[in-house]
Structures are given as structure tokens and as C-alpha cells.
N, C-alpha and C. Protein backbone atom coordinates (compact mmCIF):
# COMPACT_ATOMS: atom_id res chain seq x y z
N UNK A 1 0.82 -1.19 0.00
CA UNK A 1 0.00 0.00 0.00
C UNK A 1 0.87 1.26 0.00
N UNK A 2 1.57 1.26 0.92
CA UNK A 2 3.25 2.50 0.68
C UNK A 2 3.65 2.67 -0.52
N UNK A 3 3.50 1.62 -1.09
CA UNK A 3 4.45 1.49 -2.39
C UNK A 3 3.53 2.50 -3.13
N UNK A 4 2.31 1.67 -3.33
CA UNK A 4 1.33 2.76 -4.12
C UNK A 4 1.07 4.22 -3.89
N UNK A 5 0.81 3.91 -2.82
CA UNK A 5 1.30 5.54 -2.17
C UNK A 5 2.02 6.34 -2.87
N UNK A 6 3.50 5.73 -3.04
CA UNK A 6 4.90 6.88 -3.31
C UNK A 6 4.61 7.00 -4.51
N UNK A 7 4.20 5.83 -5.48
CA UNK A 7 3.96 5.78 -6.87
C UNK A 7 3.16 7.18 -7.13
N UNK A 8 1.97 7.15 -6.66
CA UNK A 8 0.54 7.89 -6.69
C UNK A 8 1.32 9.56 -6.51
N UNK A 9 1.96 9.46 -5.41
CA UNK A 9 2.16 11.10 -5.11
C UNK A 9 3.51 11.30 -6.22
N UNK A 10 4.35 10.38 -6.67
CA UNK A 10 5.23 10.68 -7.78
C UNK A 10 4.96 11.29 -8.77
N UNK A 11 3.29 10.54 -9.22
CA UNK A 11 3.09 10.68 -10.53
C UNK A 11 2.61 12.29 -10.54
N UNK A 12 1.83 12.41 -9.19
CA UNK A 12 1.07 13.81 -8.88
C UNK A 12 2.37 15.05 -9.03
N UNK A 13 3.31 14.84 -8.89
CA UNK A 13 4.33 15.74 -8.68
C UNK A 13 5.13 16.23 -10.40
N UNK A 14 5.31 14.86 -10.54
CA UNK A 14 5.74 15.04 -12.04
C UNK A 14 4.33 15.39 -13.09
N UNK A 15 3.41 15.41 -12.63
CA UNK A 15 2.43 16.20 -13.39
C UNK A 15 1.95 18.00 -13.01
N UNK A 16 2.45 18.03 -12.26
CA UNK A 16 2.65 19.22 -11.32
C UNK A 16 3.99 20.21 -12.55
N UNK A 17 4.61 19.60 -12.16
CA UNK A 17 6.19 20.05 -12.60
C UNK A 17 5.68 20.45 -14.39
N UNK A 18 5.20 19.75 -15.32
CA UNK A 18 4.73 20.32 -16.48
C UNK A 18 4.33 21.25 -16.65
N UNK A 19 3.85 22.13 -15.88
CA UNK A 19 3.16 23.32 -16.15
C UNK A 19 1.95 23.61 -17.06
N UNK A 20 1.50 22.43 -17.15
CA UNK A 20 -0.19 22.57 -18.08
C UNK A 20 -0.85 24.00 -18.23
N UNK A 21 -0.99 24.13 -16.72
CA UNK A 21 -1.81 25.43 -16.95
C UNK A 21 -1.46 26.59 -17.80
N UNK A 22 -0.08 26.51 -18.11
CA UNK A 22 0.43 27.85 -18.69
C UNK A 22 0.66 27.11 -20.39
N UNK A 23 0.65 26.11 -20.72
CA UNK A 23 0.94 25.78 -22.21
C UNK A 23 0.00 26.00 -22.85
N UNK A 24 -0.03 26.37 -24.44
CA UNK A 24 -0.76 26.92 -24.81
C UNK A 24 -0.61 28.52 -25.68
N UNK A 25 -1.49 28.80 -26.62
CA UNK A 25 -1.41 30.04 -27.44
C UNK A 25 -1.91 31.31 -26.62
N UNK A 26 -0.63 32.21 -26.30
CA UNK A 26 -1.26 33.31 -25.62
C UNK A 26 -1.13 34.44 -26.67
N UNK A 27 -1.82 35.63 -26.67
CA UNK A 27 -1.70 37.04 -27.38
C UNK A 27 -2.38 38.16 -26.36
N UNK A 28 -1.73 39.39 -27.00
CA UNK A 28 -2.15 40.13 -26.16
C UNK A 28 -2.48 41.48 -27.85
N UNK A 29 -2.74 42.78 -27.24
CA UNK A 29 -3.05 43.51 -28.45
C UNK A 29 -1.80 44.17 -28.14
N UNK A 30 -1.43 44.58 -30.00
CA UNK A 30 0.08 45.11 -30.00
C UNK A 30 -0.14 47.09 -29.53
N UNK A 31 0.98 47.30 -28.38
CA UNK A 31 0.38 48.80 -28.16
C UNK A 31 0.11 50.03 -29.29
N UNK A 32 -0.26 50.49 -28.70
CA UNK A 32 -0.72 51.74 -30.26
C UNK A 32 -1.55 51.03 -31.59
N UNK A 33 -1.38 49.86 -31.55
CA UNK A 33 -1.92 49.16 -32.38
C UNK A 33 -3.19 48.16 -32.10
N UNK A 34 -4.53 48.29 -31.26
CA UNK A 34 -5.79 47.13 -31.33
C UNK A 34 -5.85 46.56 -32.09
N UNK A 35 -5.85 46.58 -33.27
CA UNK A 35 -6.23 45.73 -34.24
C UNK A 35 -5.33 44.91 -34.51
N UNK A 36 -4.00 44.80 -34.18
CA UNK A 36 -3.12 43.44 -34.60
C UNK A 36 -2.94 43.17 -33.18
N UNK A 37 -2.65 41.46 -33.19
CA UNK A 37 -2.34 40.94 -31.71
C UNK A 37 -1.09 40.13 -32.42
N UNK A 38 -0.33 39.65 -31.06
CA UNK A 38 1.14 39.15 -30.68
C UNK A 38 1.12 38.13 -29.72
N UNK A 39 1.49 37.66 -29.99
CA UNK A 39 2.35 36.43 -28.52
C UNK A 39 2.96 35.26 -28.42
N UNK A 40 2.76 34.30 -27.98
CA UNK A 40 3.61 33.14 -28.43
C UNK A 40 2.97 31.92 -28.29
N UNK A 41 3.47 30.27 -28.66
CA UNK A 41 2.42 29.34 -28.09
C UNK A 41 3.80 28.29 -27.45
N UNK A 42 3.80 28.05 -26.19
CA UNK A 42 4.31 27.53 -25.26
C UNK A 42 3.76 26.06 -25.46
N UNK A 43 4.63 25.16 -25.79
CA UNK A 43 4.25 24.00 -26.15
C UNK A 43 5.16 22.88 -25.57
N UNK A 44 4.42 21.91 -25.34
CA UNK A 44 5.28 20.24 -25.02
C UNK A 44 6.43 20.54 -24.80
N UNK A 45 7.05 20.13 -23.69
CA UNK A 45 8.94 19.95 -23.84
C UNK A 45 9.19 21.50 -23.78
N UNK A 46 8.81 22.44 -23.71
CA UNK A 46 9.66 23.96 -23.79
C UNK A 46 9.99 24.70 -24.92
N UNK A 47 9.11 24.01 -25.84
CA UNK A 47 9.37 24.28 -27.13
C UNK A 47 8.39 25.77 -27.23
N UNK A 48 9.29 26.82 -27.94
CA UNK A 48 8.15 28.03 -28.00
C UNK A 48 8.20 28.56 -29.20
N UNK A 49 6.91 29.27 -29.66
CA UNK A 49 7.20 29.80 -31.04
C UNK A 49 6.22 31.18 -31.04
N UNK A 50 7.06 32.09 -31.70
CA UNK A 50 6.07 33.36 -32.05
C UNK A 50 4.81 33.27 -32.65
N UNK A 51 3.84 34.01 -32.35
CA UNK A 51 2.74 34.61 -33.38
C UNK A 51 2.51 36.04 -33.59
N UNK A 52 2.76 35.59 -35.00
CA UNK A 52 2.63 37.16 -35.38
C UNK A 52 3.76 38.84 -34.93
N UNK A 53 4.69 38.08 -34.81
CA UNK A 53 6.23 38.46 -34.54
C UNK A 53 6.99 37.92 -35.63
N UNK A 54 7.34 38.59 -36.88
CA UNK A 54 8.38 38.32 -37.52
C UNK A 54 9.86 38.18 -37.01
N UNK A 55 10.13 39.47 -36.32
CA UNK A 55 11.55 39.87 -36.14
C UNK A 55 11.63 39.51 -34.64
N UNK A 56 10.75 38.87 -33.63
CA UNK A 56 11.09 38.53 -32.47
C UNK A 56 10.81 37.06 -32.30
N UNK A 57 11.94 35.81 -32.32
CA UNK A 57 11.13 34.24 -32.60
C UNK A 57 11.76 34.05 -31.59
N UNK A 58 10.13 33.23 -30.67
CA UNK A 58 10.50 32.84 -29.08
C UNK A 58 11.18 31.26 -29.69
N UNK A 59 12.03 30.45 -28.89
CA UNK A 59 12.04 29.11 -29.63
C UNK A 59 11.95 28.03 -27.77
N UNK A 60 12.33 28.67 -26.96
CA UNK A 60 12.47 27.72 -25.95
C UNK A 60 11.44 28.93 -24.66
N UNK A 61 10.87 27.79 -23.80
CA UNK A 61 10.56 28.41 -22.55
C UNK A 61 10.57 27.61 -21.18
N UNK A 62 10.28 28.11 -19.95
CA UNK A 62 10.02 27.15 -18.63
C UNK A 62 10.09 27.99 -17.44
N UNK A 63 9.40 27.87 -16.79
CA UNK A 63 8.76 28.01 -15.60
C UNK A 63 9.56 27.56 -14.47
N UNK A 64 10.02 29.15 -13.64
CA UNK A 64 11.06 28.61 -12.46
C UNK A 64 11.25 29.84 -11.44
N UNK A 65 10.09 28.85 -10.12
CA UNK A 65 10.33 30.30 -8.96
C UNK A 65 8.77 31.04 -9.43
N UNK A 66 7.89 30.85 -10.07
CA UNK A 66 7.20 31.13 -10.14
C UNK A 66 7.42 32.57 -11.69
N UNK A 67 8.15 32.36 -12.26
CA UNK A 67 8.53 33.09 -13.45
C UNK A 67 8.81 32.22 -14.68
N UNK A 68 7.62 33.71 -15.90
CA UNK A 68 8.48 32.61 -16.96
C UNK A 68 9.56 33.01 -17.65
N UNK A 69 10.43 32.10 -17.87
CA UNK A 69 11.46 32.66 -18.67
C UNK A 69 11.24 32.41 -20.55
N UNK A 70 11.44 33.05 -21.47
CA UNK A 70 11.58 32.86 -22.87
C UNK A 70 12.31 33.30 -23.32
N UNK A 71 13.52 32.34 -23.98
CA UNK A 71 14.14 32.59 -24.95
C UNK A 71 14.01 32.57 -26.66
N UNK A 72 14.46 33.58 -27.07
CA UNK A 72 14.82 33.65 -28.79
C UNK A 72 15.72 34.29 -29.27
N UNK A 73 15.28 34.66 -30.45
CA UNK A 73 16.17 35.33 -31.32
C UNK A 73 15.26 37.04 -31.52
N UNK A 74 15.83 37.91 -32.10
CA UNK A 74 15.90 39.26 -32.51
C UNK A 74 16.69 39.51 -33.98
N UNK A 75 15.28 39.54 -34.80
CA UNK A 75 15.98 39.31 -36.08
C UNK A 75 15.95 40.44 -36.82
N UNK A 76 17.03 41.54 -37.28
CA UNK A 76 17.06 42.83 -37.52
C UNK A 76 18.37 43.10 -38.08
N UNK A 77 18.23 44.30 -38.78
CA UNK A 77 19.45 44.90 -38.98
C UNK A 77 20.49 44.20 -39.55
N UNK A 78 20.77 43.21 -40.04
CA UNK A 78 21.20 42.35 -40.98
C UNK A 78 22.04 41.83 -39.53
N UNK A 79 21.84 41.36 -38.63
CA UNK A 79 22.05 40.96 -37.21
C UNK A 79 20.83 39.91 -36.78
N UNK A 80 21.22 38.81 -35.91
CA UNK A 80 20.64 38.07 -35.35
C UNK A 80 20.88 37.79 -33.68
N UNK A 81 19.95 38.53 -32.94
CA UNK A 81 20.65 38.21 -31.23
C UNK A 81 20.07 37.58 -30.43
N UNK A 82 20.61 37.07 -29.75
CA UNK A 82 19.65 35.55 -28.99
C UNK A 82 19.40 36.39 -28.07
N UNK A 83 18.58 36.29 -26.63
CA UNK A 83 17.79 36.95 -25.52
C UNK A 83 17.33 35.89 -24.83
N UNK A 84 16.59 36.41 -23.69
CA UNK A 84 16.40 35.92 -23.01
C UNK A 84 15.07 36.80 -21.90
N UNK A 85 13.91 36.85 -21.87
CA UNK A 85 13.23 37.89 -20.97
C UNK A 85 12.67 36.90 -20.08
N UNK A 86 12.53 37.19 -18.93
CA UNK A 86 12.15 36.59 -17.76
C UNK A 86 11.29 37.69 -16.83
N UNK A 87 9.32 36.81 -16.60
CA UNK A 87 8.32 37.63 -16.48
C UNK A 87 7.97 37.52 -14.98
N UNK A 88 7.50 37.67 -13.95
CA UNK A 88 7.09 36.97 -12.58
C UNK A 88 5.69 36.88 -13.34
N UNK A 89 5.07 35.42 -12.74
CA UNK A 89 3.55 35.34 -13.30
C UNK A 89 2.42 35.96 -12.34
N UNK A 90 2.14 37.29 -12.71
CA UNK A 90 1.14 37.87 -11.43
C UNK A 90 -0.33 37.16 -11.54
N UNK A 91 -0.40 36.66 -12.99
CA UNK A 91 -2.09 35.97 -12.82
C UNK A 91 -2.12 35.03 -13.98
N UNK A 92 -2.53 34.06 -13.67
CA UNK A 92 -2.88 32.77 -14.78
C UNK A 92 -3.84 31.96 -13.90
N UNK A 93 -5.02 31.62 -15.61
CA UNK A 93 -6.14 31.21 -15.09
C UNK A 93 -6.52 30.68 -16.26
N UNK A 94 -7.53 30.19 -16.45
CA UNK A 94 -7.59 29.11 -18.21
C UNK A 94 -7.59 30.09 -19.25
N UNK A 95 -8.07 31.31 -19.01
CA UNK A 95 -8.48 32.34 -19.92
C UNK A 95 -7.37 33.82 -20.31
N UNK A 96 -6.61 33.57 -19.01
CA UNK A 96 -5.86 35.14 -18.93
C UNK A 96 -4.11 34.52 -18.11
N UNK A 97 -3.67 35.52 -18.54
CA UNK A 97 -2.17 35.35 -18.28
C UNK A 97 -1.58 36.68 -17.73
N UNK A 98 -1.28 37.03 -16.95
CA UNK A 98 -0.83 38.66 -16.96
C UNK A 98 0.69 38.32 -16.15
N UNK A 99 1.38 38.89 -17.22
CA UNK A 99 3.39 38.71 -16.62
C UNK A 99 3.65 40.09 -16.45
N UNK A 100 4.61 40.56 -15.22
CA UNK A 100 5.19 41.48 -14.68
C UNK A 100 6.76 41.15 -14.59
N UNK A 101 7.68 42.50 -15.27
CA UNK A 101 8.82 42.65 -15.13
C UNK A 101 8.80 44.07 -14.68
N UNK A 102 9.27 44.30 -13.24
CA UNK A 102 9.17 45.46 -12.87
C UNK A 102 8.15 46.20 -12.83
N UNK A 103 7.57 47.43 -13.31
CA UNK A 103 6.91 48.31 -13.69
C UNK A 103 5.74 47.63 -14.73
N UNK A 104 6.65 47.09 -15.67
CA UNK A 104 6.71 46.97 -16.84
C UNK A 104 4.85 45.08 -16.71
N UNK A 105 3.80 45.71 -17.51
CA UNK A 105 3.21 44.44 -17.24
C UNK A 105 2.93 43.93 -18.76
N UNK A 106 2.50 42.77 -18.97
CA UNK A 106 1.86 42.13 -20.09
C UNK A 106 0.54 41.45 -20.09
N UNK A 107 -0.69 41.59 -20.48
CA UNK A 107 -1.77 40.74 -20.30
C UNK A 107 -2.01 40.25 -21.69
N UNK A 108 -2.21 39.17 -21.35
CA UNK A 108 -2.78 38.12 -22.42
C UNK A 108 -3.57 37.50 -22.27
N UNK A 109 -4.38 37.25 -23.47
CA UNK A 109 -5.62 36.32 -23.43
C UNK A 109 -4.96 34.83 -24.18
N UNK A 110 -5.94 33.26 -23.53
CA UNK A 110 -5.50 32.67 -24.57
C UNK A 110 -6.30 32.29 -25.71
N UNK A 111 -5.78 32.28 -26.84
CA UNK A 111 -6.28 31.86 -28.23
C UNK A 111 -6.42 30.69 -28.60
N UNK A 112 -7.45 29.90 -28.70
CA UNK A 112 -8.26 28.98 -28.93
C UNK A 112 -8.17 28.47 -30.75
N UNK A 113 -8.04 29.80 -31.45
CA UNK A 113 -8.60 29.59 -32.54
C UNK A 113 -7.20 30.61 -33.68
N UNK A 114 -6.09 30.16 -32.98
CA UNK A 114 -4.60 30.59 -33.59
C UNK A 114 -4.16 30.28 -34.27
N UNK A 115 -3.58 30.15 -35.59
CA UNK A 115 -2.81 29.78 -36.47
C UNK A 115 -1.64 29.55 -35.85
């Protein structure tokens, strides 16, 4: 019965550790701009990818301390620079995402129906 036990709360932990709640297509509206939206889709394994960002491609992400981190590239100027931005998650919920760096906030909705 122990045994099952440790099994049971293992599995609970390593399903924990995935971060479900946050995978998935987020956007938010681009500033000065309502009518176009931006963001990224956080997928399986840490794999990340832009939407609707030419010149900013997220490619990796993960969740640590209660922040997310995303890395990519910055594609410009006949230059390519890798980055790295790291958000504290002030709110996530099935529908909304809102990341804080400093001052500085982001809200996003998630997209259901994203290319």
C-alpha cells in the first residue's frame, strides 16, 4: 500500500512540474496598435514559437520560482541576437495570463482559434 502511495504522489508531482496550466497560445493587443495581436504558443517539452512576430522568434521556454522565462532570437538589422526575458507570473487562469517585469506588465488572453 506505501508502495502505491509513493507511486501515486510521484506521478502527482511530475504532473505538477509540467506546467499545463500555462501551455498553450497566448496574445495580447500590440500597443498603439488594437487591431493586430502578438504572442507566443508555449508547447510540449519547452518548445516556443512566435505569433505574429516576424523579427522577435521565441524558440524555448520554462517556468522557475514562479517566473516565466523565454528565450529567442531578434531578427534585424542584418544581425541576429539571442535573448532571453524573464516575467514573474502575477495571474494565470484558463483564460488570462498577466506577466510582470518590474513596472513593466503584459496581459494576455488565450487563443483557442490561432494559427
Amino acid at each position: 500500500m506505501k508502495k502505491l502511495l509513493f507511486i501515486c504522489f510521484g506521478l502527482f508531482l511530475s504532473a505538477c512540474g509540467e506546467n499545463s496550466e500555462i501551455k498553450g497560445k497566448w496574445i495580447e493587443l500590440v500597443p498603439n496598435m488594437p487591431e493586430i495581436q502578438q504572442g507566443f504558443n508555449l508547447e510540449q517539452g519547452g518548445v516556443a514559437e512566435s505569433i505574429n512576430m516576424a523579427t522577435l522568434q521565441y524558440y524555448a521556454w520554462e517556468v522557475k520560482d514562479n517566473k516565466l522565462i523565454l528565450s529567442g532570437k531578434s531578427i534585424g538589422n542584418h544581425q541576429t541576437i539571442d535573448f532571453t526575458e524573464e516575467y514573474e507570473i502575477a495571474i494565470i487562469d484558463d483564460d488570462k495570463l498577466v506577466l510582470k517585469n518590474g513596472d513593466y506588465v503584459r496581459e494576455f488572453i488565450r487563443c483557442t482559434d490561432c494559427e
